[in-house]
PDB file of N, CA and C in Angstrom:
ATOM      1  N   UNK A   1     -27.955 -15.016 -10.744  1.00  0.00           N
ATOM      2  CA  UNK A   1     -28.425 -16.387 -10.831  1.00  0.00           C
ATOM      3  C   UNK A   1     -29.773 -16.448 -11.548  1.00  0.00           C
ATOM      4  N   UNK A   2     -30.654 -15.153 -11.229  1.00  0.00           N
ATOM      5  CA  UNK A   2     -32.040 -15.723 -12.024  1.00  0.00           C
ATOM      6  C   UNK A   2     -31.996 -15.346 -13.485  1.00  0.00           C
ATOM      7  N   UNK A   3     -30.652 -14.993 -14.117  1.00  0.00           N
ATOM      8  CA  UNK A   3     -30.640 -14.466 -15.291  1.00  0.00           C
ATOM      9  C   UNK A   3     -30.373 -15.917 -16.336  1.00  0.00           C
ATOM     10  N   UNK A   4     -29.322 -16.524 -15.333  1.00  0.00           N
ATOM     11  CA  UNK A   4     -28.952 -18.583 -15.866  1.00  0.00           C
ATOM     12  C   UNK A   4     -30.402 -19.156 -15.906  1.00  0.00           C
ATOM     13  N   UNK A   5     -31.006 -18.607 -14.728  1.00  0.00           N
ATOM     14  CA  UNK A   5     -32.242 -19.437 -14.633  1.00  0.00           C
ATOM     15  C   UNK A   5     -33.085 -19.161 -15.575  1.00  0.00           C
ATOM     16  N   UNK A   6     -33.899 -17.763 -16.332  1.00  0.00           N
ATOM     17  CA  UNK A   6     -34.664 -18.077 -17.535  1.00  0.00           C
ATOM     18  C   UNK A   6     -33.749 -18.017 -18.640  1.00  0.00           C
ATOM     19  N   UNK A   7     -32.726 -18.080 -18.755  1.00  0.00           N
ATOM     20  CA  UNK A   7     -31.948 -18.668 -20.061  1.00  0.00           C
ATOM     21  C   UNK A   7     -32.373 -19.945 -20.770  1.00  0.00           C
ATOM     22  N   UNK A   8     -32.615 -20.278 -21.670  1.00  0.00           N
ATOM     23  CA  UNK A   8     -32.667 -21.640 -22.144  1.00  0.00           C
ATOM     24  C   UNK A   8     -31.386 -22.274 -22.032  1.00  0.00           C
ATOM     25  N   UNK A   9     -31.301 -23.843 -22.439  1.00  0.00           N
ATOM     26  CA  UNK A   9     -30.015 -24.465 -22.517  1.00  0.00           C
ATOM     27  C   UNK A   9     -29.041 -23.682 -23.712  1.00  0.00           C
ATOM     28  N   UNK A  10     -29.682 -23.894 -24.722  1.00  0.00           N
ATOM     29  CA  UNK A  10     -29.447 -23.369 -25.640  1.00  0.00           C
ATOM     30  C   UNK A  10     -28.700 -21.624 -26.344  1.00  0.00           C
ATOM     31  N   UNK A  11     -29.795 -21.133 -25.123  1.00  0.00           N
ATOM     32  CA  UNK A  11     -29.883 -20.135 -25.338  1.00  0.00           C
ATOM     33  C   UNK A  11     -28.677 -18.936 -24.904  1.00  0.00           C
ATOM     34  N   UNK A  12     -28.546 -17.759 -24.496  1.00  0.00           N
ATOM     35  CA  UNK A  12     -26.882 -16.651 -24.497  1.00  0.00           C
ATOM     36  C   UNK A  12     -27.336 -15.224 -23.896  1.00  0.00           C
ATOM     37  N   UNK A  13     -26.280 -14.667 -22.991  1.00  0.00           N
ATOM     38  CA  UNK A  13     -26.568 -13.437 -22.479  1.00  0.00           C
ATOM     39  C   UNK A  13     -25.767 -12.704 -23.175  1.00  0.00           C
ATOM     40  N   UNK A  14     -25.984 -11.824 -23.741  1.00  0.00           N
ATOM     41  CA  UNK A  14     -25.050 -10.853 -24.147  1.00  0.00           C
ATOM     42  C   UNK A  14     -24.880  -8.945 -23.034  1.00  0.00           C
ATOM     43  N   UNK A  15     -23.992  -9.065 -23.084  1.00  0.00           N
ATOM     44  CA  UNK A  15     -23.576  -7.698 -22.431  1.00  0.00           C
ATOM     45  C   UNK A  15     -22.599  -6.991 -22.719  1.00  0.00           C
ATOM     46  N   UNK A  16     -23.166  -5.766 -23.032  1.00  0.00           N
ATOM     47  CA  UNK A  16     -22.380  -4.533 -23.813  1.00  0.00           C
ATOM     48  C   UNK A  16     -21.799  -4.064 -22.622  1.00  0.00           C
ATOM     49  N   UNK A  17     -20.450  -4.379 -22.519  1.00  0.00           N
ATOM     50  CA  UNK A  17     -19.624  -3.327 -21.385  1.00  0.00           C
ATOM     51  C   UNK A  17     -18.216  -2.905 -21.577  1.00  0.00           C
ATOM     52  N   UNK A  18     -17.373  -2.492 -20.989  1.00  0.00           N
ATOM     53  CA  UNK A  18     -16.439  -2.238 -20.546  1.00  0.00           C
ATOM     54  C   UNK A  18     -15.371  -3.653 -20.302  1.00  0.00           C
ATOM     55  N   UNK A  19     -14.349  -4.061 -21.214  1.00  0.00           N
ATOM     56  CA  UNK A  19     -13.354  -4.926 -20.448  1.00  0.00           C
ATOM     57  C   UNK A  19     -11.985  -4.233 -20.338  1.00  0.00           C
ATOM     58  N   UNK A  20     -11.547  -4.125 -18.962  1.00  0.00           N
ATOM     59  CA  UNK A  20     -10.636  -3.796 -18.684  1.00  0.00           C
ATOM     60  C   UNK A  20      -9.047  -4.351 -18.654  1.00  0.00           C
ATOM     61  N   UNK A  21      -8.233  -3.746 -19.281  1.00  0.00           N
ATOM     62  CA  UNK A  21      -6.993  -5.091 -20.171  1.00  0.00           C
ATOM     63  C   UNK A  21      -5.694  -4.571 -19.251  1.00  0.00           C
ATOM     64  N   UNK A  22      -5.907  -5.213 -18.091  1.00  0.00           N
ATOM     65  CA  UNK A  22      -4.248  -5.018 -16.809  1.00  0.00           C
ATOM     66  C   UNK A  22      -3.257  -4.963 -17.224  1.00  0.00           C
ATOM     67  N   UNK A  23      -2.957  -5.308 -18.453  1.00  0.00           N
ATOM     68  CA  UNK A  23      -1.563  -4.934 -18.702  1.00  0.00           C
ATOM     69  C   UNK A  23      -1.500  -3.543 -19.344  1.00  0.00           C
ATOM     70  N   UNK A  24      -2.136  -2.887 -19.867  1.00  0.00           N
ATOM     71  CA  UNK A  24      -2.366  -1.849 -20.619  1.00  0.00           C
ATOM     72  C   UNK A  24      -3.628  -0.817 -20.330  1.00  0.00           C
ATOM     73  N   UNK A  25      -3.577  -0.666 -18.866  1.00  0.00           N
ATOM     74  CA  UNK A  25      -4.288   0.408 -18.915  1.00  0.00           C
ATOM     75  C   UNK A  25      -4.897   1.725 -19.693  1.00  0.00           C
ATOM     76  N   UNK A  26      -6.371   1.988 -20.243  1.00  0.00           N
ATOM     77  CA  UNK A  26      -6.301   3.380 -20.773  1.00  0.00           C
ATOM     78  C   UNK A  26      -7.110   4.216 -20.116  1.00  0.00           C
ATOM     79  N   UNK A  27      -6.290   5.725 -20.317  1.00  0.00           N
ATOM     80  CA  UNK A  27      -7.076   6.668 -19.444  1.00  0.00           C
ATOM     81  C   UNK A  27      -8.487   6.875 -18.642  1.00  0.00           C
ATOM     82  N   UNK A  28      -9.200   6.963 -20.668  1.00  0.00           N
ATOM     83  CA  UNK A  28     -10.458   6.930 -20.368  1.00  0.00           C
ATOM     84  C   UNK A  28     -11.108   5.681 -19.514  1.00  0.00           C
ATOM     85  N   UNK A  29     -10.912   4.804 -19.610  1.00  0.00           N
ATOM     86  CA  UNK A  29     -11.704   3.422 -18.752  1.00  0.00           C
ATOM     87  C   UNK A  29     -10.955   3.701 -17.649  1.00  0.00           C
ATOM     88  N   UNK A  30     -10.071   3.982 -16.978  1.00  0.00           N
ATOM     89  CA  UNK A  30      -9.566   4.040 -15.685  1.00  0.00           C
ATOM     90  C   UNK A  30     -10.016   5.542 -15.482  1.00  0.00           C
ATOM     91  N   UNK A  31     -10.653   6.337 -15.875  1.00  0.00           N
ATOM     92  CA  UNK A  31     -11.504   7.297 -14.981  1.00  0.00           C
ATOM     93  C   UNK A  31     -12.952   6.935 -15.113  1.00  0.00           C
ATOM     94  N   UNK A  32     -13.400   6.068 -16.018  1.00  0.00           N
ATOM     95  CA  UNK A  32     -14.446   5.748 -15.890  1.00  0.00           C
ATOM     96  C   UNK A  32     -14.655   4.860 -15.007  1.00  0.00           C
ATOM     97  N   UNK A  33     -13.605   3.947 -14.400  1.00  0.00           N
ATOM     98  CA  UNK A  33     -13.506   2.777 -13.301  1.00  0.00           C
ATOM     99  C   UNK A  33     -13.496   3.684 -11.987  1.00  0.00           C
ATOM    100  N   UNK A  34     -12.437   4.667 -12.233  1.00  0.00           N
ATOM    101  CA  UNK A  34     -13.215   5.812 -10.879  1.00  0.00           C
ATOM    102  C   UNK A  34     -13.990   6.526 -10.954  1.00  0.00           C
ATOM    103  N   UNK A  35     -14.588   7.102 -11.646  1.00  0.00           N
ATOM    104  CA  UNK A  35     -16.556   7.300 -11.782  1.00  0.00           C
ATOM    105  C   UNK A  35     -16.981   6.669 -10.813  1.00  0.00           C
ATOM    106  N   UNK A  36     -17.414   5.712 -11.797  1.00  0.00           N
ATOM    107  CA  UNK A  36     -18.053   4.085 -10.861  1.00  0.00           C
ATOM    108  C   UNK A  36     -17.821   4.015  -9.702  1.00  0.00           C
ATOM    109  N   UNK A  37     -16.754   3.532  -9.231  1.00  0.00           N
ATOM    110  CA  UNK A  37     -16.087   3.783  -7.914  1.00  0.00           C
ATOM    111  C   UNK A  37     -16.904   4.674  -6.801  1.00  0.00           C
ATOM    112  N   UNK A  38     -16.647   5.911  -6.844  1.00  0.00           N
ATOM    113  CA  UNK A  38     -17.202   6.764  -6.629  1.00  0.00           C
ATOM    114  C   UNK A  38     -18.978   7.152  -6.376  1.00  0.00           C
ATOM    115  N   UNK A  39     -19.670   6.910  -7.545  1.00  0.00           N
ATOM    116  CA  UNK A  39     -20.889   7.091  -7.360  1.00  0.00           C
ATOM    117  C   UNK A  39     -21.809   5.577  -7.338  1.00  0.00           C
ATOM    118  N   UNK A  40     -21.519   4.655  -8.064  1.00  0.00           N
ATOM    119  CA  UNK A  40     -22.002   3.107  -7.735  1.00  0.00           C
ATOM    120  C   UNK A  40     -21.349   2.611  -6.880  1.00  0.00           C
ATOM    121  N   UNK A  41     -20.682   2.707  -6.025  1.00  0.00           N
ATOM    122  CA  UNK A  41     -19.246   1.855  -5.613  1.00  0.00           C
ATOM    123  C   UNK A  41     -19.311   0.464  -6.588  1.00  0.00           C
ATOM    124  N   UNK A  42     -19.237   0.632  -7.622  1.00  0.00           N
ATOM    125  CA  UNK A  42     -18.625  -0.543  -8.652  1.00  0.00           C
ATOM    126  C   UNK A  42     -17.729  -0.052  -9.375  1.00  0.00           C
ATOM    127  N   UNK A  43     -17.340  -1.158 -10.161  1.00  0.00           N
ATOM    128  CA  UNK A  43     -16.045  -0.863 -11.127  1.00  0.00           C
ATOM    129  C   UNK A  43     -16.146  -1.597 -12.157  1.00  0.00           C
ATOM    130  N   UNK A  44     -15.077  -0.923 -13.118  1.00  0.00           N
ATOM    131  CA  UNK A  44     -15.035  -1.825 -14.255  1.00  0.00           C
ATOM    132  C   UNK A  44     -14.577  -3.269 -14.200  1.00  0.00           C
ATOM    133  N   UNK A  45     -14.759  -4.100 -14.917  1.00  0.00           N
ATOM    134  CA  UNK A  45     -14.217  -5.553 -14.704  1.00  0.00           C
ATOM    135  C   UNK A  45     -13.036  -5.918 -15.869  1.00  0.00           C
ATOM    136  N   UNK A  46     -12.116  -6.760 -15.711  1.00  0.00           N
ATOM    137  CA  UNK A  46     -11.724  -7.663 -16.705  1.00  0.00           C
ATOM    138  C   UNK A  46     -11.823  -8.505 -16.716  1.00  0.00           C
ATOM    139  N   UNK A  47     -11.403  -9.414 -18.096  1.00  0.00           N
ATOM    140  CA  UNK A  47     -12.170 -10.549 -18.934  1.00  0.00           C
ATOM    141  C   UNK A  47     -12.314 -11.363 -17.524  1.00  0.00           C
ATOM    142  N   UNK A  48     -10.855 -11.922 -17.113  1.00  0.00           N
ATOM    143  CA  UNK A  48     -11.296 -12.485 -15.329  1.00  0.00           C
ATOM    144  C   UNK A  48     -12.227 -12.027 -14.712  1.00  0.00           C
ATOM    145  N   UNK A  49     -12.642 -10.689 -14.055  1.00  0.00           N
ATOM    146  CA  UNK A  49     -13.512 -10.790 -13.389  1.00  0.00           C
ATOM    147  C   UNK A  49     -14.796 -10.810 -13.971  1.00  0.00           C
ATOM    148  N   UNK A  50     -15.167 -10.686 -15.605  1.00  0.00           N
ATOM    149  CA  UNK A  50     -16.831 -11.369 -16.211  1.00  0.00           C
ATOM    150  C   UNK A  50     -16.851 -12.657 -16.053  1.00  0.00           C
ATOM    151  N   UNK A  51     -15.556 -13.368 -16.363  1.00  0.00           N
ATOM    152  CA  UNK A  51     -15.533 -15.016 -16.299  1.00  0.00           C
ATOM    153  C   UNK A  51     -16.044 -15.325 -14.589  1.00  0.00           C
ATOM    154  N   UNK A  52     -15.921 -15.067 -14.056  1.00  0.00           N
ATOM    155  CA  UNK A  52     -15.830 -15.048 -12.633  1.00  0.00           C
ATOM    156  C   UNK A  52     -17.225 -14.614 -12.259  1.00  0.00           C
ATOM    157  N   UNK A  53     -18.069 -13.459 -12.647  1.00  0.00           N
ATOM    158  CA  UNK A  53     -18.837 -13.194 -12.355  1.00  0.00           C
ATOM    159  C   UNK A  53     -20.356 -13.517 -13.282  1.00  0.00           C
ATOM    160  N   UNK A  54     -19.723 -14.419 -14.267  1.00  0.00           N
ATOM    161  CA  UNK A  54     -20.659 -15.371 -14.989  1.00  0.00           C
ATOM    162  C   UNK A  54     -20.738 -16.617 -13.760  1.00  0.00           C
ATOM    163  N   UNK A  55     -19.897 -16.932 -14.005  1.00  0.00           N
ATOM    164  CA  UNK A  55     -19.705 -18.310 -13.006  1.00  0.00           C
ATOM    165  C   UNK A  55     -20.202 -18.019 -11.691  1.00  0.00           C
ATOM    166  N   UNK A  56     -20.534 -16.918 -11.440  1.00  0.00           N
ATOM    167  CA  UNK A  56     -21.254 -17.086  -9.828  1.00  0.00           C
ATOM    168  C   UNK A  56     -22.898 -17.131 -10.502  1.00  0.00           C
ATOM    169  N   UNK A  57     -22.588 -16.581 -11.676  1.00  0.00           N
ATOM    170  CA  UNK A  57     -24.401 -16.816 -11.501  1.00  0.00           C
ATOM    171  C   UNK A  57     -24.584 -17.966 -12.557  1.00  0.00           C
ATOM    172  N   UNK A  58     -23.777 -19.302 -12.917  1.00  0.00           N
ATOM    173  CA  UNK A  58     -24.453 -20.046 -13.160  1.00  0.00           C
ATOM    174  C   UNK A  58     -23.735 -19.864 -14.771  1.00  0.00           C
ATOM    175  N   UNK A  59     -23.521 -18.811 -15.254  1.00  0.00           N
ATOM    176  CA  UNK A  59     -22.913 -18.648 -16.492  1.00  0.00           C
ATOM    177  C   UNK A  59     -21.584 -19.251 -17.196  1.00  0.00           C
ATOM    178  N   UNK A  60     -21.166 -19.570 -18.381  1.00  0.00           N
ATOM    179  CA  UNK A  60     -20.238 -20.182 -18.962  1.00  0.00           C
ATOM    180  C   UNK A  60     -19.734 -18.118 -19.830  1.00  0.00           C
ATOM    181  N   UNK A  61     -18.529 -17.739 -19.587  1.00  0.00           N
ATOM    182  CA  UNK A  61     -18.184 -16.528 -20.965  1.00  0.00           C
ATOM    183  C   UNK A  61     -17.451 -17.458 -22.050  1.00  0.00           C
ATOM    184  N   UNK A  62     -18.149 -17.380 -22.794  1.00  0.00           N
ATOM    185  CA  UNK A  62     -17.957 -18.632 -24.454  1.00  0.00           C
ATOM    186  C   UNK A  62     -17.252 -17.110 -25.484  1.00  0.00           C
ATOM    187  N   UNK A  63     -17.463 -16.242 -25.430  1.00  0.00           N
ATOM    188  CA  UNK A  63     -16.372 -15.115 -26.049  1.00  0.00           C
ATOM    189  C   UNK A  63     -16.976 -13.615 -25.809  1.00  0.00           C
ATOM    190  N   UNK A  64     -15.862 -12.807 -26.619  1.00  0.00           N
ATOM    191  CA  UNK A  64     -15.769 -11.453 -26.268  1.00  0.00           C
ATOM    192  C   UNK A  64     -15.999 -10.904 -27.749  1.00  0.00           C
ATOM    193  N   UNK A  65     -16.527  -9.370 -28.250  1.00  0.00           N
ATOM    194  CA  UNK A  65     -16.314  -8.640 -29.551  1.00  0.00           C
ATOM    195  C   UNK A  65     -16.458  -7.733 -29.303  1.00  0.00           C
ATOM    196  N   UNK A  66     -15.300  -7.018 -29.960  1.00  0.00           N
ATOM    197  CA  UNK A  66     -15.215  -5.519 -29.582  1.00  0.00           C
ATOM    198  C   UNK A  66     -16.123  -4.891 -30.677  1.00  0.00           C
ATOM    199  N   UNK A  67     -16.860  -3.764 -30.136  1.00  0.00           N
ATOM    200  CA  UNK A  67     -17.673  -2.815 -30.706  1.00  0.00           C
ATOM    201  C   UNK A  67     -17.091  -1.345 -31.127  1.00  0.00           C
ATOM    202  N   UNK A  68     -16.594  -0.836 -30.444  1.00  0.00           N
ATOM    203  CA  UNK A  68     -15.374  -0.067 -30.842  1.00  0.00           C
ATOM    204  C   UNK A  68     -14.396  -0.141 -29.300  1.00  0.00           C
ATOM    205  N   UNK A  69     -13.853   1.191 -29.087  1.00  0.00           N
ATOM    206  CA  UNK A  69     -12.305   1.296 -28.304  1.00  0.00           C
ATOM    207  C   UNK A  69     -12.675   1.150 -26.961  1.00  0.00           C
ATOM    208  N   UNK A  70     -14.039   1.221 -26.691  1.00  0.00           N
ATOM    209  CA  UNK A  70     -14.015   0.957 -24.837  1.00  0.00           C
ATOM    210  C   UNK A  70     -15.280  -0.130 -24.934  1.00  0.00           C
ATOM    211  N   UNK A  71     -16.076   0.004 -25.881  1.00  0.00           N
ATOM    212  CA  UNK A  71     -16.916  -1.537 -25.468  1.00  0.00           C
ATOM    213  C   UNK A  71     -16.749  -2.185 -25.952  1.00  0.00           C
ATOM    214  N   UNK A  72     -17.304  -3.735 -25.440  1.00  0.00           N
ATOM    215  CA  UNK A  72     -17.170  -5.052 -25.854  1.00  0.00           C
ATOM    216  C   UNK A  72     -18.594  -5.447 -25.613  1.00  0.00           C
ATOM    217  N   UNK A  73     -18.706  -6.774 -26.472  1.00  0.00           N
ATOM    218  CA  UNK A  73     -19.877  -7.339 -26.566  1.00  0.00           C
ATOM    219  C   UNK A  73     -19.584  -8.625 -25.885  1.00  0.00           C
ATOM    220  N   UNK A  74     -20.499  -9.303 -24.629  1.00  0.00           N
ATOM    221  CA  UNK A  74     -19.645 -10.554 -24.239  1.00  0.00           C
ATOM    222  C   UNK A  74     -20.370 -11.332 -23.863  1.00  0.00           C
ATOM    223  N   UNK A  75     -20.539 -12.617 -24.092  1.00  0.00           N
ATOM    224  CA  UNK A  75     -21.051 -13.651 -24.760  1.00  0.00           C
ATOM    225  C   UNK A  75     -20.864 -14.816 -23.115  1.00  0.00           C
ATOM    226  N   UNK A  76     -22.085 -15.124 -22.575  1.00  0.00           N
ATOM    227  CA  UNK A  76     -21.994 -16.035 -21.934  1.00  0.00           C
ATOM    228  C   UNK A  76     -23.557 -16.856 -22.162  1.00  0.00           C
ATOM    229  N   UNK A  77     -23.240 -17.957 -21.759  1.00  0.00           N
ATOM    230  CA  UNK A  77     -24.372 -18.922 -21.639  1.00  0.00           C
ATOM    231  C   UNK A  77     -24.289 -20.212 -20.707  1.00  0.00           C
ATOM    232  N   UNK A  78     -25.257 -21.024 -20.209  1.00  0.00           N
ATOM    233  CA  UNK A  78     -25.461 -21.282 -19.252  1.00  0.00           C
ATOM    234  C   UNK A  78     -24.418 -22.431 -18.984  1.00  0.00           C
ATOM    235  N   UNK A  79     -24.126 -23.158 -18.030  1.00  0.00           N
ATOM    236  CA  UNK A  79     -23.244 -24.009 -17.918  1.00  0.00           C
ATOM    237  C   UNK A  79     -23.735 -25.369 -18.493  1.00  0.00           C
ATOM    238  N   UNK A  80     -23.363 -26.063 -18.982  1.00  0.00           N
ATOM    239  CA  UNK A  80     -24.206 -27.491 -19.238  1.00  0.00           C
ATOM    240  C   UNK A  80     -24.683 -28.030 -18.321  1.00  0.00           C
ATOM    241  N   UNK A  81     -25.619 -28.856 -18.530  1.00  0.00           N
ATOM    242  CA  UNK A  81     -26.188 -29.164 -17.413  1.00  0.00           C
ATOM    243  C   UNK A  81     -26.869 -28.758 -16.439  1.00  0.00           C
ATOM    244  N   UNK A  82     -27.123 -26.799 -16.269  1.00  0.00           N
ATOM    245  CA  UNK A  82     -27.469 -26.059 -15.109  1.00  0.00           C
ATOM    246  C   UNK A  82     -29.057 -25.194 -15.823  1.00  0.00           C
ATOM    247  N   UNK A  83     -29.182 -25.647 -16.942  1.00  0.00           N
ATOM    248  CA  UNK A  83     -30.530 -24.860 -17.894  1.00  0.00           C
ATOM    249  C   UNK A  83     -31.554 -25.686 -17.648  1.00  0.00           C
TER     250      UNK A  83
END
């Protein structure tokens, strides 16, 4: 939430991560999701759960770009009205 909060209206979070694609699992990101697991107890997310976890903090995900085969670049900004 305090990340929506110094956002401008205007303004965009970007985050280099991991999206995880349920219909098509690949190796590498599903041992890297149990990594995580394991030593953060976190996990990788898909596009649902960034959309989802924008929206708890106030965020709109306006799009996705892949960087190469396991990251993505992903694009949220604040909800209207909430800047």
């Amino acid at each position: 939430r305090r990340v929506a909060d110094a956002v401008p209206a205007e303004g965009r979070v970007l985050v280099v991560d991991t999206i995880l694609d349920p219909e098509a699992p690949d190796l590498v990101q599903t041992r890297m999701d149990l990594l995580m697991r394991l030593l953060f107890a976190s996990h990788e997310r898909t596009l649902e759960e960034w959309r989802e976890l924008g929206a708890a903090a106030g965020l709109q995900l306006v799009g996705t770009q892949d960087i190469d085969p396991f990251r993505s670049a992903i694009e949220l900004r604040p909800h209207p009205g909430t800047a």
